[in-house]
N, C-alpha and C. Protein backbone atom coordinates (compact mmCIF):
# COMPACT_ATOMS: atom_id res chain seq x y z
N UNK A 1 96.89 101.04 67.38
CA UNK A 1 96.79 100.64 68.76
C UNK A 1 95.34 100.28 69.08
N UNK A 2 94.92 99.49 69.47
CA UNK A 2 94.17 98.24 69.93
C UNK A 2 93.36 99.09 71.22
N UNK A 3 92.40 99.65 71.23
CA UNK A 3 92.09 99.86 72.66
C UNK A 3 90.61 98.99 73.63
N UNK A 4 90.90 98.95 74.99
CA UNK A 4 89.73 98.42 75.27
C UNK A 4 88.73 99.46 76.38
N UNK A 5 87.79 98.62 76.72
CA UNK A 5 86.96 99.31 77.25
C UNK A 5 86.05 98.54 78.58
N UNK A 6 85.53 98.86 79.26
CA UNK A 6 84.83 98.32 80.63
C UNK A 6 83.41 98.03 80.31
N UNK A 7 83.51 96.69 80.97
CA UNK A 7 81.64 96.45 80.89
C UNK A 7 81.56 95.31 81.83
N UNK A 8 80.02 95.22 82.54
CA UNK A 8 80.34 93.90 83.26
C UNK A 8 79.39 93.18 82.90
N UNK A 9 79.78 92.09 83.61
CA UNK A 9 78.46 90.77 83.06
C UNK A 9 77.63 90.43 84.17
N UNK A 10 76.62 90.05 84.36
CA UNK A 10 75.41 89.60 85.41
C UNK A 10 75.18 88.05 84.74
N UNK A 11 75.50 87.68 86.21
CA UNK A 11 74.85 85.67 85.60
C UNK A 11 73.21 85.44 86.38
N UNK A 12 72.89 85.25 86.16
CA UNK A 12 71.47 85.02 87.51
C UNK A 12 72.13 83.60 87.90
N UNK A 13 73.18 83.06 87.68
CA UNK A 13 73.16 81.67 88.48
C UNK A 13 75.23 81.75 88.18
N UNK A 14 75.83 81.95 89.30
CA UNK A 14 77.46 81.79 88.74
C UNK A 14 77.30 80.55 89.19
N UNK A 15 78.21 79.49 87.92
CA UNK A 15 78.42 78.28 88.22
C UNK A 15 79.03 77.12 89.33
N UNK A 16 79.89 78.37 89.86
CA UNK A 16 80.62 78.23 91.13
C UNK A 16 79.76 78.23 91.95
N UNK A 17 78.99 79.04 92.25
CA UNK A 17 78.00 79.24 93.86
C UNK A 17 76.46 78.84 93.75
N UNK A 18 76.12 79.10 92.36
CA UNK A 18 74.59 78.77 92.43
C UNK A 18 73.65 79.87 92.65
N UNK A 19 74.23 81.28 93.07
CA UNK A 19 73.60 82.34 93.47
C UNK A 19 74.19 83.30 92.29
N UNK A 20 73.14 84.22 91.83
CA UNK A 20 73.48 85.87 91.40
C UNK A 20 74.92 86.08 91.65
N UNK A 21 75.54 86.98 90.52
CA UNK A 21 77.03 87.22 90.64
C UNK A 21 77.22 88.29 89.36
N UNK A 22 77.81 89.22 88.89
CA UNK A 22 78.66 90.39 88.53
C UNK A 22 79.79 90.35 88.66
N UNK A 23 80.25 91.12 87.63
CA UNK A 23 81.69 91.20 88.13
C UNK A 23 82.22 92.66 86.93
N UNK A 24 83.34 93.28 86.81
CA UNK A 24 83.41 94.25 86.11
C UNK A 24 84.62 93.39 84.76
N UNK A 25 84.68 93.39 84.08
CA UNK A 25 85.96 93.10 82.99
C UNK A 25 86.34 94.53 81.94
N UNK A 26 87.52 93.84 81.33
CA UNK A 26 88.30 94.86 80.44
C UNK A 26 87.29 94.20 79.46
N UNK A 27 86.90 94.94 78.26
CA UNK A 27 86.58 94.08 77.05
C UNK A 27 87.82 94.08 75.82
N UNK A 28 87.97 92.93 75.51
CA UNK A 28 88.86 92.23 74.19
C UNK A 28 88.06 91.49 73.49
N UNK A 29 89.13 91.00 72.83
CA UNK A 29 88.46 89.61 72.16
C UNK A 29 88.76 88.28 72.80
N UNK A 30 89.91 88.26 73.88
CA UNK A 30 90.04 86.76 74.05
C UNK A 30 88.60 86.14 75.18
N UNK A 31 88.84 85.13 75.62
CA UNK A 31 87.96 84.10 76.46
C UNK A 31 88.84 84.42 77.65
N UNK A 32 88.23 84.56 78.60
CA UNK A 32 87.89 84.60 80.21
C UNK A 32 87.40 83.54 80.95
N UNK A 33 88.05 83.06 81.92
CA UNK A 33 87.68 82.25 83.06
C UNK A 33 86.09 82.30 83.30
N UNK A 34 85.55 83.55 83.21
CA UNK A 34 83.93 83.68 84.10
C UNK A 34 83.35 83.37 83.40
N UNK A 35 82.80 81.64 83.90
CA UNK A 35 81.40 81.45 82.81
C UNK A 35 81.58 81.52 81.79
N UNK A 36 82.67 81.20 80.89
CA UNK A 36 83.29 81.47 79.59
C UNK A 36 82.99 82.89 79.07
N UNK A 37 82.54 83.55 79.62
CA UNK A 37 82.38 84.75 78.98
C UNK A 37 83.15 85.59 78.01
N UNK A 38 83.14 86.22 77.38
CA UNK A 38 83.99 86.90 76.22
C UNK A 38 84.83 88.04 76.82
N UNK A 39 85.82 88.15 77.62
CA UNK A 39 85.93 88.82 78.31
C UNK A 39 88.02 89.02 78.12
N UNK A 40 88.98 90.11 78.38
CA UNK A 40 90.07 90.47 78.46
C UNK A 40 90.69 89.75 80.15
N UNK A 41 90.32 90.37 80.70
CA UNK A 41 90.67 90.20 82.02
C UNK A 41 89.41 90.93 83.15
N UNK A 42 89.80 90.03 83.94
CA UNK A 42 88.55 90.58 85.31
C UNK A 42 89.11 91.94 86.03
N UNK A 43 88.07 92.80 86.40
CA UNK A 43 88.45 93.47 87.01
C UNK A 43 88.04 94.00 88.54
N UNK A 44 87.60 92.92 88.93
CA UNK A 44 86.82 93.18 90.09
C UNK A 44 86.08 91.32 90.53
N UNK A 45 86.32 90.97 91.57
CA UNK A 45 86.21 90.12 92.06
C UNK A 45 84.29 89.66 92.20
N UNK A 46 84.05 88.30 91.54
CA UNK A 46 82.68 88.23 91.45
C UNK A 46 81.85 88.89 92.54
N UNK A 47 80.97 89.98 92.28
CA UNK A 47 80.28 90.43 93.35
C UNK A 47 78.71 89.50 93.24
N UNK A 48 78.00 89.41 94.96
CA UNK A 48 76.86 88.59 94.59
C UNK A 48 75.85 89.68 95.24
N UNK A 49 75.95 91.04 95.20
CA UNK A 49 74.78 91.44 95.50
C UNK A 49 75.60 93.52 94.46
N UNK A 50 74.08 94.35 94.69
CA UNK A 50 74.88 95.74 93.88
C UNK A 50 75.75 95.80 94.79
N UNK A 51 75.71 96.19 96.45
CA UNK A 51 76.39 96.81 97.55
C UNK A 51 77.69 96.34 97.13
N UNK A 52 78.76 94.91 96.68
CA UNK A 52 79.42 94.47 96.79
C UNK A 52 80.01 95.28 95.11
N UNK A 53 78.82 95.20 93.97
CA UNK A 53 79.62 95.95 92.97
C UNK A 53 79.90 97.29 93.35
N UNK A 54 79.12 97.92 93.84
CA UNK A 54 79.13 99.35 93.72
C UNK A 54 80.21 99.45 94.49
N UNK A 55 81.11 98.84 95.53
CA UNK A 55 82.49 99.28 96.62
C UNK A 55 83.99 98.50 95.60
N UNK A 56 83.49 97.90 94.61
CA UNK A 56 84.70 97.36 93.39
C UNK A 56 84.56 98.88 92.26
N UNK A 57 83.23 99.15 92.27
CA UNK A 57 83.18 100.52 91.20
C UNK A 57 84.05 101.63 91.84
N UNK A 58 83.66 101.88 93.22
CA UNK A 58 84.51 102.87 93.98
C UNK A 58 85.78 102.79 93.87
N UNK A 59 86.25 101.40 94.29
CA UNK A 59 87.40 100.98 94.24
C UNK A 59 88.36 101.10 93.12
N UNK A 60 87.86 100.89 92.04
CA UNK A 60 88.41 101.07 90.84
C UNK A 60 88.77 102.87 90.28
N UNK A 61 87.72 103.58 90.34
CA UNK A 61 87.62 104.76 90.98
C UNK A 61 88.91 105.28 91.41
N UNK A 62 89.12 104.71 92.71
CA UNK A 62 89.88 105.52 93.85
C UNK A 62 91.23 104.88 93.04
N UNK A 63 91.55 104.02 92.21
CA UNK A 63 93.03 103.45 91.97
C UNK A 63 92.81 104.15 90.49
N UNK A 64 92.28 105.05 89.83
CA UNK A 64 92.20 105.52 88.48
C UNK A 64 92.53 106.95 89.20
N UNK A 65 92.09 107.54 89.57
CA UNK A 65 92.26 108.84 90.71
C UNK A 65 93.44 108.79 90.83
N UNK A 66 94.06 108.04 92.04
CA UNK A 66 95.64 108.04 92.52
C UNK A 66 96.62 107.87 91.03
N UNK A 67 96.12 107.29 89.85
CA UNK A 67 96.87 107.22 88.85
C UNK A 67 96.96 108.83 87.93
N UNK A 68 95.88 109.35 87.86
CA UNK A 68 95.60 110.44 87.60
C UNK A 68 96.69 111.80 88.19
N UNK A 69 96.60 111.32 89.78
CA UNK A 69 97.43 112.45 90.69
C UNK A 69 98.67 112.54 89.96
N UNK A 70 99.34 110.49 89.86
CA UNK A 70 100.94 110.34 89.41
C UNK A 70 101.05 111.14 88.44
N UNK A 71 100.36 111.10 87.53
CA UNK A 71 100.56 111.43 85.95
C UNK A 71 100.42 112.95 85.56
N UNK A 72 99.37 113.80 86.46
CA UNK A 72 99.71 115.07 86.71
C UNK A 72 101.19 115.40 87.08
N UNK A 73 101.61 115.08 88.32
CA UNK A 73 103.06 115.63 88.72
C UNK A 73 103.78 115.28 87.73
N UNK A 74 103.77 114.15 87.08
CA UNK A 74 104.90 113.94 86.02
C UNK A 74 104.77 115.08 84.82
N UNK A 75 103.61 115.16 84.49
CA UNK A 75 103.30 115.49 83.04
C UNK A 75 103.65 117.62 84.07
N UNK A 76 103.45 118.30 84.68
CA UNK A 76 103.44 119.03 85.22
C UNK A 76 104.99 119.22 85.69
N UNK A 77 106.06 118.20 86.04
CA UNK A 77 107.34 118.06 86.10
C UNK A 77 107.98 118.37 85.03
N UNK A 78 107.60 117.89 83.88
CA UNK A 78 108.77 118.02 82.24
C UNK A 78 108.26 119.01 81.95
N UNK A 79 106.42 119.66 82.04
CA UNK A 79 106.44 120.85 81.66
C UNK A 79 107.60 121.92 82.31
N UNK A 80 107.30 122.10 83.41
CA UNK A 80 108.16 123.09 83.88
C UNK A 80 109.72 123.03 83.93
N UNK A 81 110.28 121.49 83.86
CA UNK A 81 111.23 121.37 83.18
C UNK A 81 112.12 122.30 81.78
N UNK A 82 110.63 121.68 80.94
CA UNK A 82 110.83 122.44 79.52
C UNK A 82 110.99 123.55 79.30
N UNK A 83 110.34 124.45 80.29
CA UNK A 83 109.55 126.07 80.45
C UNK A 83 111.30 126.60 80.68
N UNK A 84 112.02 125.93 82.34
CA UNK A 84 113.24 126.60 82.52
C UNK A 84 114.33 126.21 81.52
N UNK A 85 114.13 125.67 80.57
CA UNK A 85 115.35 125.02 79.45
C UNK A 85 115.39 126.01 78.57
């Protein structure tokens, strides 16, 4: 199994706007839309200043968290499942 991992890229010029831009991606091996960059998929919408990354970092954050909660009750459900069997 194949796993990936998070990293982001900084352009000093995104081709689209002409200004500073970031953004967060999955890392793979395929090609990405941004600036051709080497990239899986985006994960966070080009930011053009930190303030704008740092509330996609949160963001990402707060939807890894709520996934965390699901996966407790589940994994915490079959245990005690198992326990009364």
């Amino acid at each position: 199994m194949e796993t990936s991992s998070l990293d982001f890229v900084y352009l000093e010029s995104d081709p689209r706007t002409l200004q500073p831009s970031a953004c967060i991606y999955l890392k793979t091996g395929a090609r990405d839309d941004y600036a051709g960059i080497k990239a899986g998929k985006l994960l966070s919408s080009p930011c053009r200043s930190l303030i704008e990354l740092d509330a996609e970092i949160r963001r990402l954050h707060a939807e890894l968290e709520e996934i965390r909660a699901r996966a407790k009750k589940k994994f915490y459900r079959a245990h005690a499942m198992a326990a009364g069997a």
